[in-house]
PDB file of N, CA and C in Angstrom:
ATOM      1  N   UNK A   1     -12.461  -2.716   6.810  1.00  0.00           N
ATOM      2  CA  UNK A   1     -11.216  -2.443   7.488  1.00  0.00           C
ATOM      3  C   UNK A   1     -10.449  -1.403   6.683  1.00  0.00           C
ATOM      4  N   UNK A   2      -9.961  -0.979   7.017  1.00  0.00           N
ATOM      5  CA  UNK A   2      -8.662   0.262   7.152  1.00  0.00           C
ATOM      6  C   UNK A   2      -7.645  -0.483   6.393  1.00  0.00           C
ATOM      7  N   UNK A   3      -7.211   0.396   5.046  1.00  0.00           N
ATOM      8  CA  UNK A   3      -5.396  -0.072   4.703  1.00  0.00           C
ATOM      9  C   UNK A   3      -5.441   1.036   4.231  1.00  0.00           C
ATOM     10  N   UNK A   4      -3.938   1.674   5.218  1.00  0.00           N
ATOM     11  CA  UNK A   4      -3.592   3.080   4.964  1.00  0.00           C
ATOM     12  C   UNK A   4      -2.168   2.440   4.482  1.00  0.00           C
ATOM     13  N   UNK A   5      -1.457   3.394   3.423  1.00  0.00           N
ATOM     14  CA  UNK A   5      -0.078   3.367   2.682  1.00  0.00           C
ATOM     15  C   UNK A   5       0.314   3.991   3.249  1.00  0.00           C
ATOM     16  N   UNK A   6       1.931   4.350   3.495  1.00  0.00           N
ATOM     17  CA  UNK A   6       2.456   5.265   4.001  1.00  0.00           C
ATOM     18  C   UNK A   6       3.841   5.225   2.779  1.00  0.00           C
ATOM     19  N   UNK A   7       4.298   6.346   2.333  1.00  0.00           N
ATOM     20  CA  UNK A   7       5.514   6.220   1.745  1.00  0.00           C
ATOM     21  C   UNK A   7       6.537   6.594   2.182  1.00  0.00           C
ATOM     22  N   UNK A   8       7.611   6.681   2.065  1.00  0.00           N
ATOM     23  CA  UNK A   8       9.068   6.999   2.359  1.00  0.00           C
ATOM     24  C   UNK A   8       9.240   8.939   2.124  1.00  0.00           C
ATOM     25  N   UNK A   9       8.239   9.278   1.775  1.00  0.00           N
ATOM     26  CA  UNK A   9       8.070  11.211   2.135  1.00  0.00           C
ATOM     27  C   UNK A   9       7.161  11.572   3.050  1.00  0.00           C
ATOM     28  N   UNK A  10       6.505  10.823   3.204  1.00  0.00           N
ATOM     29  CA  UNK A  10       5.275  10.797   4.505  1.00  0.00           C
ATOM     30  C   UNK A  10       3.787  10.746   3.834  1.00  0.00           C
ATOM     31  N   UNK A  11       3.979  10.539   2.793  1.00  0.00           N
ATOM     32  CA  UNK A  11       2.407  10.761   1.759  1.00  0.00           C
ATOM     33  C   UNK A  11       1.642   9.751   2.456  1.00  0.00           C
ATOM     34  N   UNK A  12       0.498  10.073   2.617  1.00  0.00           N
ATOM     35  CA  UNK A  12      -0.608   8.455   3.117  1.00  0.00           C
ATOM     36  C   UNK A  12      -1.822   8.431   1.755  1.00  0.00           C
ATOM     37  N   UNK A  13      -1.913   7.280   1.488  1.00  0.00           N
ATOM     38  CA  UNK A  13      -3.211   6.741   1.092  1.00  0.00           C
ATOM     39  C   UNK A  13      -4.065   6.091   1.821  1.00  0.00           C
ATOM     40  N   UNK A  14      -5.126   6.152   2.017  1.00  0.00           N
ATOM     41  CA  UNK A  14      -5.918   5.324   2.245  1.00  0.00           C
ATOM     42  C   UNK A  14      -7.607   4.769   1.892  1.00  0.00           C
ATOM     43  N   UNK A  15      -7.525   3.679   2.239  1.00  0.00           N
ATOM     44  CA  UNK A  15      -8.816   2.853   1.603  1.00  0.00           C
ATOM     45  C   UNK A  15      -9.709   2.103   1.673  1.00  0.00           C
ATOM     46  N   UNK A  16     -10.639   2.147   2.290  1.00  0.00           N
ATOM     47  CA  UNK A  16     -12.055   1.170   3.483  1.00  0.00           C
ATOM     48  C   UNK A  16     -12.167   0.176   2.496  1.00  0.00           C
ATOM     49  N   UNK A  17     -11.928  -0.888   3.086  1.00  0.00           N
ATOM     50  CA  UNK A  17     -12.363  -2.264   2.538  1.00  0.00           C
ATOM     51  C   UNK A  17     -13.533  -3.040   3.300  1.00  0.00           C
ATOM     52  N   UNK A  18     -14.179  -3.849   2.949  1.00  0.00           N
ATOM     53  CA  UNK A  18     -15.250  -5.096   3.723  1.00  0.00           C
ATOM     54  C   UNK A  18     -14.529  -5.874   4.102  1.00  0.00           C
ATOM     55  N   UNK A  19     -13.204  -6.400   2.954  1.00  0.00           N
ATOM     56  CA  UNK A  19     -13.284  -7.941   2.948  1.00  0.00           C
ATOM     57  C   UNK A  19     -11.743  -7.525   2.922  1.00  0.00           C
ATOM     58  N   UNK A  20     -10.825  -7.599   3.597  1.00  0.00           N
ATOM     59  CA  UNK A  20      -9.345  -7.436   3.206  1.00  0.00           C
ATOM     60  C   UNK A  20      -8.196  -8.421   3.059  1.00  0.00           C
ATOM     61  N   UNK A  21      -8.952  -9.775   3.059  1.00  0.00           N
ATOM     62  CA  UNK A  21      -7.867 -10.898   3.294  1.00  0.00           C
ATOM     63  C   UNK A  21      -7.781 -11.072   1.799  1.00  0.00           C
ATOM     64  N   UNK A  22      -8.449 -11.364   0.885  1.00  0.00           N
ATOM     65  CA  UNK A  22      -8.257 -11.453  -1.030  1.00  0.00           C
ATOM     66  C   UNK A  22      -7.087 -10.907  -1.197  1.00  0.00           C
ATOM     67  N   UNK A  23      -7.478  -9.203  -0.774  1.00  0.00           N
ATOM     68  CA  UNK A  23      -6.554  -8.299  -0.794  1.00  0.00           C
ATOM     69  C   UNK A  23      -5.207  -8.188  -0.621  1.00  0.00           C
ATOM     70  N   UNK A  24      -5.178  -8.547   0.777  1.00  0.00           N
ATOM     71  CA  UNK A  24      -3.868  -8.645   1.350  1.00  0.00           C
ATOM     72  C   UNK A  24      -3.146  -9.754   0.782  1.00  0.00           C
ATOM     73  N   UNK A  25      -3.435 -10.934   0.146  1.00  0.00           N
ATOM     74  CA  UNK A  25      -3.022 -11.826  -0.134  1.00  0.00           C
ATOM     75  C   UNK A  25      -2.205 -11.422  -1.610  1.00  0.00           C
ATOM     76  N   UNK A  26      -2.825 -10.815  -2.079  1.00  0.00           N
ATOM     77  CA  UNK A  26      -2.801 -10.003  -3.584  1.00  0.00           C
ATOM     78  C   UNK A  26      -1.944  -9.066  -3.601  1.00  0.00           C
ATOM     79  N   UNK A  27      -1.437  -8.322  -2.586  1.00  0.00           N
ATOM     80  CA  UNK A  27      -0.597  -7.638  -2.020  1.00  0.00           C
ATOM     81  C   UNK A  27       0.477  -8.187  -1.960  1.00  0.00           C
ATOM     82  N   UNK A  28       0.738  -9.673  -0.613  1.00  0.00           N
ATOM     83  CA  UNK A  28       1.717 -10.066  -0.348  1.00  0.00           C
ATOM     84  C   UNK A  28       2.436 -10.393  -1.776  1.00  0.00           C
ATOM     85  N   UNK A  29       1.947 -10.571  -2.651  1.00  0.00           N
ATOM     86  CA  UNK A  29       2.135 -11.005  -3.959  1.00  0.00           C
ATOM     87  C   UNK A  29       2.752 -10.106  -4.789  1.00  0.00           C
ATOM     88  N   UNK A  30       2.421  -8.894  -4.901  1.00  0.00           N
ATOM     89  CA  UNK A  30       3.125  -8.102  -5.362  1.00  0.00           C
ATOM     90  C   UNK A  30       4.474  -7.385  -5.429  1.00  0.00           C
ATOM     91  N   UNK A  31       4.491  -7.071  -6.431  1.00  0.00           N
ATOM     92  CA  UNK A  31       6.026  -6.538  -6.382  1.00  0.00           C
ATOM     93  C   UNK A  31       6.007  -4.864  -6.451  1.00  0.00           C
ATOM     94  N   UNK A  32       5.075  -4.833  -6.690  1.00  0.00           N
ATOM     95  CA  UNK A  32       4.430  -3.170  -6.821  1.00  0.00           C
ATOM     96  C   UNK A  32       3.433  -2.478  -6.735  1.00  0.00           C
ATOM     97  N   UNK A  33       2.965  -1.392  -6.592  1.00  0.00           N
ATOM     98  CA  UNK A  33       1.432  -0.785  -6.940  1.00  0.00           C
ATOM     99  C   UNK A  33       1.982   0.551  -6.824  1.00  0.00           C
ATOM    100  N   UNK A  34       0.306   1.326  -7.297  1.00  0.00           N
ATOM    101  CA  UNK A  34       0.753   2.742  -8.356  1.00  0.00           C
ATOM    102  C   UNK A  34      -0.511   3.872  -7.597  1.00  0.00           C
ATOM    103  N   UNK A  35       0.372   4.802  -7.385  1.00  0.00           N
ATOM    104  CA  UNK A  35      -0.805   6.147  -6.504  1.00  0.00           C
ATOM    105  C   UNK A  35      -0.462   7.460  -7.513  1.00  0.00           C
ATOM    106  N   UNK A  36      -1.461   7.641  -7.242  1.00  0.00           N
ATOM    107  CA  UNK A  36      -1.309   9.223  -8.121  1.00  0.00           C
ATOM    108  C   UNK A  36       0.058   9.379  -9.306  1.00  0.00           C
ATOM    109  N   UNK A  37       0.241   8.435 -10.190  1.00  0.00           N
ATOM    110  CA  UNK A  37       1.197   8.968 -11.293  1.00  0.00           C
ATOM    111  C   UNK A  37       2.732   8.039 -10.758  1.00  0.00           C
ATOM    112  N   UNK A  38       2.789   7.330  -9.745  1.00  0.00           N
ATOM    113  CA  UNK A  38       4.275   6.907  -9.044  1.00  0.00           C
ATOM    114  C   UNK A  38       3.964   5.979  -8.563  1.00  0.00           C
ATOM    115  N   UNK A  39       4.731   4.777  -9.006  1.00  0.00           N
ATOM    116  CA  UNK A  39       5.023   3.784  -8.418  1.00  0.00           C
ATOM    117  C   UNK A  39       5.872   3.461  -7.628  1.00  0.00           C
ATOM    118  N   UNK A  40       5.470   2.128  -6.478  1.00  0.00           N
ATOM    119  CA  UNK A  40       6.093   1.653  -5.054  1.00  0.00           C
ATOM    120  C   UNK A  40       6.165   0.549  -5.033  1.00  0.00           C
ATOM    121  N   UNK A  41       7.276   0.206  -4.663  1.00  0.00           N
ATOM    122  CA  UNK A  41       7.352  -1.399  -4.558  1.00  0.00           C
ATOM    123  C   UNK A  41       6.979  -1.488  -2.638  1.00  0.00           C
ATOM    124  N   UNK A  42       6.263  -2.651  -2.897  1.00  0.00           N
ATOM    125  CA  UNK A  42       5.482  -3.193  -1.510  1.00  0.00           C
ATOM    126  C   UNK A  42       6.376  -3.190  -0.507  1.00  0.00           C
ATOM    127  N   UNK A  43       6.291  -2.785   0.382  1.00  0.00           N
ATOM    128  CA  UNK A  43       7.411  -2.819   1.805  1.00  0.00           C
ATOM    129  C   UNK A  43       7.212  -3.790   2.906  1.00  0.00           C
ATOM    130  N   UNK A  44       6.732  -3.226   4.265  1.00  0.00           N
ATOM    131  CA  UNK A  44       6.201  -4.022   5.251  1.00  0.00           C
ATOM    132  C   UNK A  44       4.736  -4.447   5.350  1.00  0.00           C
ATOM    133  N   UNK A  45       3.958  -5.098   5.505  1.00  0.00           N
ATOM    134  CA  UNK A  45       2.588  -5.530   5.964  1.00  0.00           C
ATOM    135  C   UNK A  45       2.609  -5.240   7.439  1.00  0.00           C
ATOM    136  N   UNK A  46       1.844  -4.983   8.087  1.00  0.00           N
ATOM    137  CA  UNK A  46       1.352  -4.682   9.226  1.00  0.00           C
ATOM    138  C   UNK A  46       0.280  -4.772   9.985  1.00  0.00           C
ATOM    139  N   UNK A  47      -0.592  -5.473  10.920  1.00  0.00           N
ATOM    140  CA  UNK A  47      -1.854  -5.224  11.325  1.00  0.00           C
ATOM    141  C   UNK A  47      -1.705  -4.424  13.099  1.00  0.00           C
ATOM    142  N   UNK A  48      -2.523  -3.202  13.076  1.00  0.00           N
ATOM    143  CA  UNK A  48      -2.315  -2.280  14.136  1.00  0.00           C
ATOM    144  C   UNK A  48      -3.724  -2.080  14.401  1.00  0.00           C
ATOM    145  N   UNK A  49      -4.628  -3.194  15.730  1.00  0.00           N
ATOM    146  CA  UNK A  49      -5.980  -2.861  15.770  1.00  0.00           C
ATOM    147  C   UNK A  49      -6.792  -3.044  14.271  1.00  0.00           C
ATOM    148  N   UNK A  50      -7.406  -2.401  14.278  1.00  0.00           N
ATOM    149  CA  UNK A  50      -8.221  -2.570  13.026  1.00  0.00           C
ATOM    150  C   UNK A  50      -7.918  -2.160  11.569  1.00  0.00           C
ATOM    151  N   UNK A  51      -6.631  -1.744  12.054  1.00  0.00           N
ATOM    152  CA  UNK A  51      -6.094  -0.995  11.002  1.00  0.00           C
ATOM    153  C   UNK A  51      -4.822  -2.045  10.103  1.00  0.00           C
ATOM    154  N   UNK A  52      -4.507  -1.943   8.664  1.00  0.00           N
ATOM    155  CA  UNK A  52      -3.378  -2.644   8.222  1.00  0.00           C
ATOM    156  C   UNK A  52      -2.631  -1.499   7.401  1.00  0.00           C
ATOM    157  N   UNK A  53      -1.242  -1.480   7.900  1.00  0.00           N
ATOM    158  CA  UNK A  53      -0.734  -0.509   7.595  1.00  0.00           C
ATOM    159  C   UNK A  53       0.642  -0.962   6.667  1.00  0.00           C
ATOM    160  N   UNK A  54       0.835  -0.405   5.614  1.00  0.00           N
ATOM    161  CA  UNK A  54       1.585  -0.983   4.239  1.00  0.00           C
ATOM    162  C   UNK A  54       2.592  -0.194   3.989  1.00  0.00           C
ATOM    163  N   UNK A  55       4.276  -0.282   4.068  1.00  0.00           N
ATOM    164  CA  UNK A  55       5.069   0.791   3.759  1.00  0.00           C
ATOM    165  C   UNK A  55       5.611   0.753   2.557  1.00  0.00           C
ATOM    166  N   UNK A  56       5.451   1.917   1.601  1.00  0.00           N
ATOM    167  CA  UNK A  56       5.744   2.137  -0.293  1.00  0.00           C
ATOM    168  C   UNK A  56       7.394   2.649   0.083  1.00  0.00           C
ATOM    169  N   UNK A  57       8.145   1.768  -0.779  1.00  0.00           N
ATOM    170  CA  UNK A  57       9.331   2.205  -1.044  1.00  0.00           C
ATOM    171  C   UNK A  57       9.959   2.159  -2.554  1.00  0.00           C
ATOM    172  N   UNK A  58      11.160   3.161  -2.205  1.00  0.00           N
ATOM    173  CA  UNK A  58      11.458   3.278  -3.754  1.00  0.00           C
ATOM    174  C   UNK A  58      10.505   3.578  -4.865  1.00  0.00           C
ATOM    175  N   UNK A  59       9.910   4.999  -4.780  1.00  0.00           N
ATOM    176  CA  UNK A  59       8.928   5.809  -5.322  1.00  0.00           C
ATOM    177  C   UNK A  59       9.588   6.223  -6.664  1.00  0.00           C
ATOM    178  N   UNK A  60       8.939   5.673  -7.997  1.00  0.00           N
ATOM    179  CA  UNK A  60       9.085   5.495  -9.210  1.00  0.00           C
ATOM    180  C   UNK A  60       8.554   6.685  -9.996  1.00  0.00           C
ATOM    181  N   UNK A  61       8.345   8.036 -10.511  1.00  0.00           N
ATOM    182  CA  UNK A  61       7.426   8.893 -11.679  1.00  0.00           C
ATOM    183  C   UNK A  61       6.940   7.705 -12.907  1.00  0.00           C
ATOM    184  N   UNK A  62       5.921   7.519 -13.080  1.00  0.00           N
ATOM    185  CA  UNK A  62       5.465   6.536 -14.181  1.00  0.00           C
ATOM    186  C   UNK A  62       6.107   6.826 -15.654  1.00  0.00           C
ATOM    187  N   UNK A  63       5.824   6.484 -16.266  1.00  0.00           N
ATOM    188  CA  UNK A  63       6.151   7.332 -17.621  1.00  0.00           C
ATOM    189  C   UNK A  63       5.288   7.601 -18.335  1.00  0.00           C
ATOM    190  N   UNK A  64       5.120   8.924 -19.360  1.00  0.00           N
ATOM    191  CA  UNK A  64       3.827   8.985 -20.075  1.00  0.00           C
ATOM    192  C   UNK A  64       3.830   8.733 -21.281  1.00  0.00           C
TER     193      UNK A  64
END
């Protein structure tokens, strides 16, 4: 299955999974996750058809 990110500038990630319920569960759980250098705190969950669609808010620069 399909989990595409979407952020609050319009950036998408996305990422083919087999098995997405671990996942999603691991998700609901979170308070955050990290794309290219910037962190997002977890927004909405969504399932659209085959697709689960995740909205990143409040986009963080990591620190180095």
């Amino acid at each position: 299955m399909r989990v595409r990110f979407l952020d609050e500038d319009g950036d998408e990630y996305v990422i083919e999974l087999a098995d997405v319920e671990e996942f999603l569960s691991t998700l609901r759980n979170s308070r955050s996750i990290a794309f290219k250098h910037s962190w997002y705190h977890v927004g909405d969950i969504m399932q659209v058809e085959q697709e689960i669609i995740v909205s990143l808010i409040d986009k963080a620069v990591m620190g180095r």
